[in-house]
C-alpha atoms as a PDB file:
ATOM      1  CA  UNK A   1     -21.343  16.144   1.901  1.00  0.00           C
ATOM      2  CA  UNK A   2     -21.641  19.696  -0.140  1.00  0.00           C
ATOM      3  CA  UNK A   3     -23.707  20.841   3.141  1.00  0.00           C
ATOM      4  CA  UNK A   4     -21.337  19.412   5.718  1.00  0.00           C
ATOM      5  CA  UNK A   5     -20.058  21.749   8.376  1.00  0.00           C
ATOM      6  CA  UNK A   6     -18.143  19.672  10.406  1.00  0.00           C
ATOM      7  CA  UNK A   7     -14.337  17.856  10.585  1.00  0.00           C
ATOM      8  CA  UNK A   8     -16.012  14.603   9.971  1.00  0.00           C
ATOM      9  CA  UNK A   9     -18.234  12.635   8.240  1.00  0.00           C
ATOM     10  CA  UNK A  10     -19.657   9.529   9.279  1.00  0.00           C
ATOM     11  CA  UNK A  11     -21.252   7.200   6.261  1.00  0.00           C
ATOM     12  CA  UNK A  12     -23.687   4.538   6.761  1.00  0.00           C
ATOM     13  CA  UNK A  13     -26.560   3.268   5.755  1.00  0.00           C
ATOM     14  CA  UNK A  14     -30.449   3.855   6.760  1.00  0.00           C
ATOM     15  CA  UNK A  15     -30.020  -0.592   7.675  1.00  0.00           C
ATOM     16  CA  UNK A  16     -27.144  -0.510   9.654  1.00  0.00           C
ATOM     17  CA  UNK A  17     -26.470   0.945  13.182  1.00  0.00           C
ATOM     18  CA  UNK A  18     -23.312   1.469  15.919  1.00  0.00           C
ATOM     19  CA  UNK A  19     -22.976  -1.340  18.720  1.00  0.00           C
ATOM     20  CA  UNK A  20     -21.788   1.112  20.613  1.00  0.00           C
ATOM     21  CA  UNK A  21     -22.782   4.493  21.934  1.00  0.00           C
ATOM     22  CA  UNK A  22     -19.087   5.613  22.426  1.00  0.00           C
ATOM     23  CA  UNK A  23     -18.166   4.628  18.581  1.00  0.00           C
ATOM     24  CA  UNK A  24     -18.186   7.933  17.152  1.00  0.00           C
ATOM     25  CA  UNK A  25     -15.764   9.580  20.061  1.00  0.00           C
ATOM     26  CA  UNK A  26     -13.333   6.815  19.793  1.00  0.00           C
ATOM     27  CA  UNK A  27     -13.349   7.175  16.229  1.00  0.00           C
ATOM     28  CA  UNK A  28     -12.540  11.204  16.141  1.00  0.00           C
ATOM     29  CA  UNK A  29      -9.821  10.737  19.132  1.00  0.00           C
ATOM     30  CA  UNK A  30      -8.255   8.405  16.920  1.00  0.00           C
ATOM     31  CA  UNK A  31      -8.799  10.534  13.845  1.00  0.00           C
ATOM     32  CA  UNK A  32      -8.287  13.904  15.030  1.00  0.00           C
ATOM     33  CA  UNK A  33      -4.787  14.455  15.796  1.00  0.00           C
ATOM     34  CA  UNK A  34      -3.763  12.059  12.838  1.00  0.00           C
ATOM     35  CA  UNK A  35      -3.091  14.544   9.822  1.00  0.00           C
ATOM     36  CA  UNK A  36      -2.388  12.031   7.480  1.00  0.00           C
ATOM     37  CA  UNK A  37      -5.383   9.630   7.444  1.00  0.00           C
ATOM     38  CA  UNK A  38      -7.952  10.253   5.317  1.00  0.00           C
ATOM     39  CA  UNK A  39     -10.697   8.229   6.248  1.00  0.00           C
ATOM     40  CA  UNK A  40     -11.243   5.523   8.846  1.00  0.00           C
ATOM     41  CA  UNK A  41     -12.606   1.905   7.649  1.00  0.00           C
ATOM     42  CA  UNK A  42     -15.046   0.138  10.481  1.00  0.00           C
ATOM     43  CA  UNK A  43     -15.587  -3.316  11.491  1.00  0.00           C
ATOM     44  CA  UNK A  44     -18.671  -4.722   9.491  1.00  0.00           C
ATOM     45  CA  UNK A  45     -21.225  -7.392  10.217  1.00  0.00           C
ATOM     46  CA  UNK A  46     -24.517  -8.662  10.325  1.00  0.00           C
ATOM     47  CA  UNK A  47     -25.529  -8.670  13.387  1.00  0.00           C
ATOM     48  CA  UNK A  48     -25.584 -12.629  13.599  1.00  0.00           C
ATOM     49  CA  UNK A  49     -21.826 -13.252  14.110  1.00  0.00           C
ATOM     50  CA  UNK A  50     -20.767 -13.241  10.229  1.00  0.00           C
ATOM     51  CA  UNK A  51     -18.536 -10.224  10.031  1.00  0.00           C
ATOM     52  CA  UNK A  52     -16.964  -9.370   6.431  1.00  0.00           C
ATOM     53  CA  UNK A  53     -13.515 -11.087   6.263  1.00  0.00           C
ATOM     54  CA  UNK A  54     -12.407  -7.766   4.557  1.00  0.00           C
ATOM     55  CA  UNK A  55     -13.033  -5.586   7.613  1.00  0.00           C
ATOM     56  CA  UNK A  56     -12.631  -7.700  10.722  1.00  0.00           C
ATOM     57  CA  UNK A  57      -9.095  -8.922  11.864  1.00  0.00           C
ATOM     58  CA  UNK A  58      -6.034  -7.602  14.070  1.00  0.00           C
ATOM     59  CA  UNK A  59      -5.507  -4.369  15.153  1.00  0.00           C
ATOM     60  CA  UNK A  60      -5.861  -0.859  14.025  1.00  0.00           C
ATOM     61  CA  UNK A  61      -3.785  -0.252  10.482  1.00  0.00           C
ATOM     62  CA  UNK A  62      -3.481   0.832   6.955  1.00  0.00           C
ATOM     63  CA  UNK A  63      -5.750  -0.192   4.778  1.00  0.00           C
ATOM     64  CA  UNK A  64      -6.261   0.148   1.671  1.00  0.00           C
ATOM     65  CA  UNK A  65      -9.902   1.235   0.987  1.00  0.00           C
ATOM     66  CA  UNK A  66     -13.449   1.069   2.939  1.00  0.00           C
ATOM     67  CA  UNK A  67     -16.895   0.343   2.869  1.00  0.00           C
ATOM     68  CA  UNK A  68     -19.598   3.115   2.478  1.00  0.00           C
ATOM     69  CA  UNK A  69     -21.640   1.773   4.681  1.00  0.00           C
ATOM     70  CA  UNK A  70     -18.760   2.245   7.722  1.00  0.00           C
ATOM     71  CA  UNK A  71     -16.853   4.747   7.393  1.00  0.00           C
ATOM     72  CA  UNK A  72     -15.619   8.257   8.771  1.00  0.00           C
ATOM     73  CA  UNK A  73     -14.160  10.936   6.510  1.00  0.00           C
ATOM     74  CA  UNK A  74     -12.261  13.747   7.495  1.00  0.00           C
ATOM     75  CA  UNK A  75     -14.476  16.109   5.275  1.00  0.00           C
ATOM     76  CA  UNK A  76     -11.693  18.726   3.511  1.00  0.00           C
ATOM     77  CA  UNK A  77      -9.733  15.112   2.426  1.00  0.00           C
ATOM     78  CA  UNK A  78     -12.745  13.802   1.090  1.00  0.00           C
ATOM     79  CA  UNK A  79     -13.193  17.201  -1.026  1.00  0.00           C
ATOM     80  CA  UNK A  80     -10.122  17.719  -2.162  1.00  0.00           C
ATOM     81  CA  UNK A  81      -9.839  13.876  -3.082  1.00  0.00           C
ATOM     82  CA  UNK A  82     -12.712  14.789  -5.469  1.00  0.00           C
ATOM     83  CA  UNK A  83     -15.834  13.735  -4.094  1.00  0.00           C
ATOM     84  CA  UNK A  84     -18.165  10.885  -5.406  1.00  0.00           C
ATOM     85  CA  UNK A  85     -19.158  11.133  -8.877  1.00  0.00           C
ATOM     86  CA  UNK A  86     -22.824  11.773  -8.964  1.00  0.00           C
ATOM     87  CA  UNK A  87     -23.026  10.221 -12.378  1.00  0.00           C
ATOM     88  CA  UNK A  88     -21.764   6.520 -11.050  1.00  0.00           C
ATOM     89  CA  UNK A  89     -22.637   6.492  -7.467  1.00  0.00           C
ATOM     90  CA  UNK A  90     -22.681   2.945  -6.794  1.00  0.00           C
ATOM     91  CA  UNK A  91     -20.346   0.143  -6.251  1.00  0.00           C
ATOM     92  CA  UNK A  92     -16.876   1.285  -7.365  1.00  0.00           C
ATOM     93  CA  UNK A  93     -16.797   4.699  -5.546  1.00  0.00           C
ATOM     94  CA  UNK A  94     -14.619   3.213  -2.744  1.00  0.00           C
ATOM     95  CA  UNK A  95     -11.938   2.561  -5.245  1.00  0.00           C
ATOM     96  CA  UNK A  96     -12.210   5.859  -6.807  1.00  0.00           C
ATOM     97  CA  UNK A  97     -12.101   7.527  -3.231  1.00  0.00           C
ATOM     98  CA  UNK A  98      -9.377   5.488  -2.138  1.00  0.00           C
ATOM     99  CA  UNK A  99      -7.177   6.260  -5.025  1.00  0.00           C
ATOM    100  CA  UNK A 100      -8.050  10.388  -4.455  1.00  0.00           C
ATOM    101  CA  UNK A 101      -6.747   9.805  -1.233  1.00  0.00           C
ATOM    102  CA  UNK A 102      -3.471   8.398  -1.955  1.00  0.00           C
ATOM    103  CA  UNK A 103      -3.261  10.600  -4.598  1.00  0.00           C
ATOM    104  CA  UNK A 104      -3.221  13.648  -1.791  1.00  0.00           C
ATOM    105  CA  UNK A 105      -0.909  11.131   0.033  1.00  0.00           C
ATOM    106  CA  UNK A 106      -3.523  10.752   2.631  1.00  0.00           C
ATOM    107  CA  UNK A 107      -4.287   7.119   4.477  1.00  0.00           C
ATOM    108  CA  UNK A 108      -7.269   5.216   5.027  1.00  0.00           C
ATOM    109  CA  UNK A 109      -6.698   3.017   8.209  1.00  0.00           C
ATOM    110  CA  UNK A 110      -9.053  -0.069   9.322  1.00  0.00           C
ATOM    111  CA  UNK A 111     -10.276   0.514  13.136  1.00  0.00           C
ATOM    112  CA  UNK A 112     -11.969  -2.815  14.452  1.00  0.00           C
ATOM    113  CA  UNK A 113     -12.637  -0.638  17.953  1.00  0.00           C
ATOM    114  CA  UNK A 114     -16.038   0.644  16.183  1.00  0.00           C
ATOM    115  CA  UNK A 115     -18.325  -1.957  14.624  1.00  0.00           C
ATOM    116  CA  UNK A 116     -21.239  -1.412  12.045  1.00  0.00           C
ATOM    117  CA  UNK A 117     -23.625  -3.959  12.281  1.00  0.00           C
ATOM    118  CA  UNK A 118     -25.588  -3.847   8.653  1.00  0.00           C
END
């Protein structure tokens, strides 16, 4: 993230992959001109039909944190939130990320129009 250049960041693991090659453009046209949203949440599954209850229902919304392993950042939110914490880097930064966020009064929205399949 500290070598970042551009708007966004996209976050996902080395295991997981798009399902589409248009994901990433539908994602920043939804992103883009939305000032307020922070980060993006995607739709997650395994690849077998078992997506995560957490990230796959209805329509594009609020949410009210993400998964690392889909997700899209707007980078300056995602600095000025305050980073992850290099010292505790594993299961919990979500939380602390989605609290930064609200705390800059920033949104994180679920968008089921990209899926991660991990």
């Amino acid at each position: 993230m500290a070598t970042a250049a551009g708007e966004f960041v996209v976050f996902h693991d080395d295991d997981s992959r798009f399902t589409d090659s248009r994901d990433i453009e539908r994602a920043v046209a939804y992103l883009q001109p939305r000032q307020q949203i922070a980060a993006l949440a995607f739709r997650v599954g395994d690849g077998k039909n078992d997506w995560n209850p957490q990230f796959d229902h209805g329509s594009t919304r609020p949410h009210y944190t993400f998964i690392a392993c889909a997700v899209m950042f707007r980078r300056t939110d995602f600095r000025d939130a305050g980073w992850y914490f290099e010292d505790f880097w594993l299961y919990g930064e979500e939380r602390v990320m989605a609290l930064g966020f609200y705390g800059l009064g920033k949104e994180i929205h679920f968008f089921p129009e990209v899926s991660i399949l991990h």
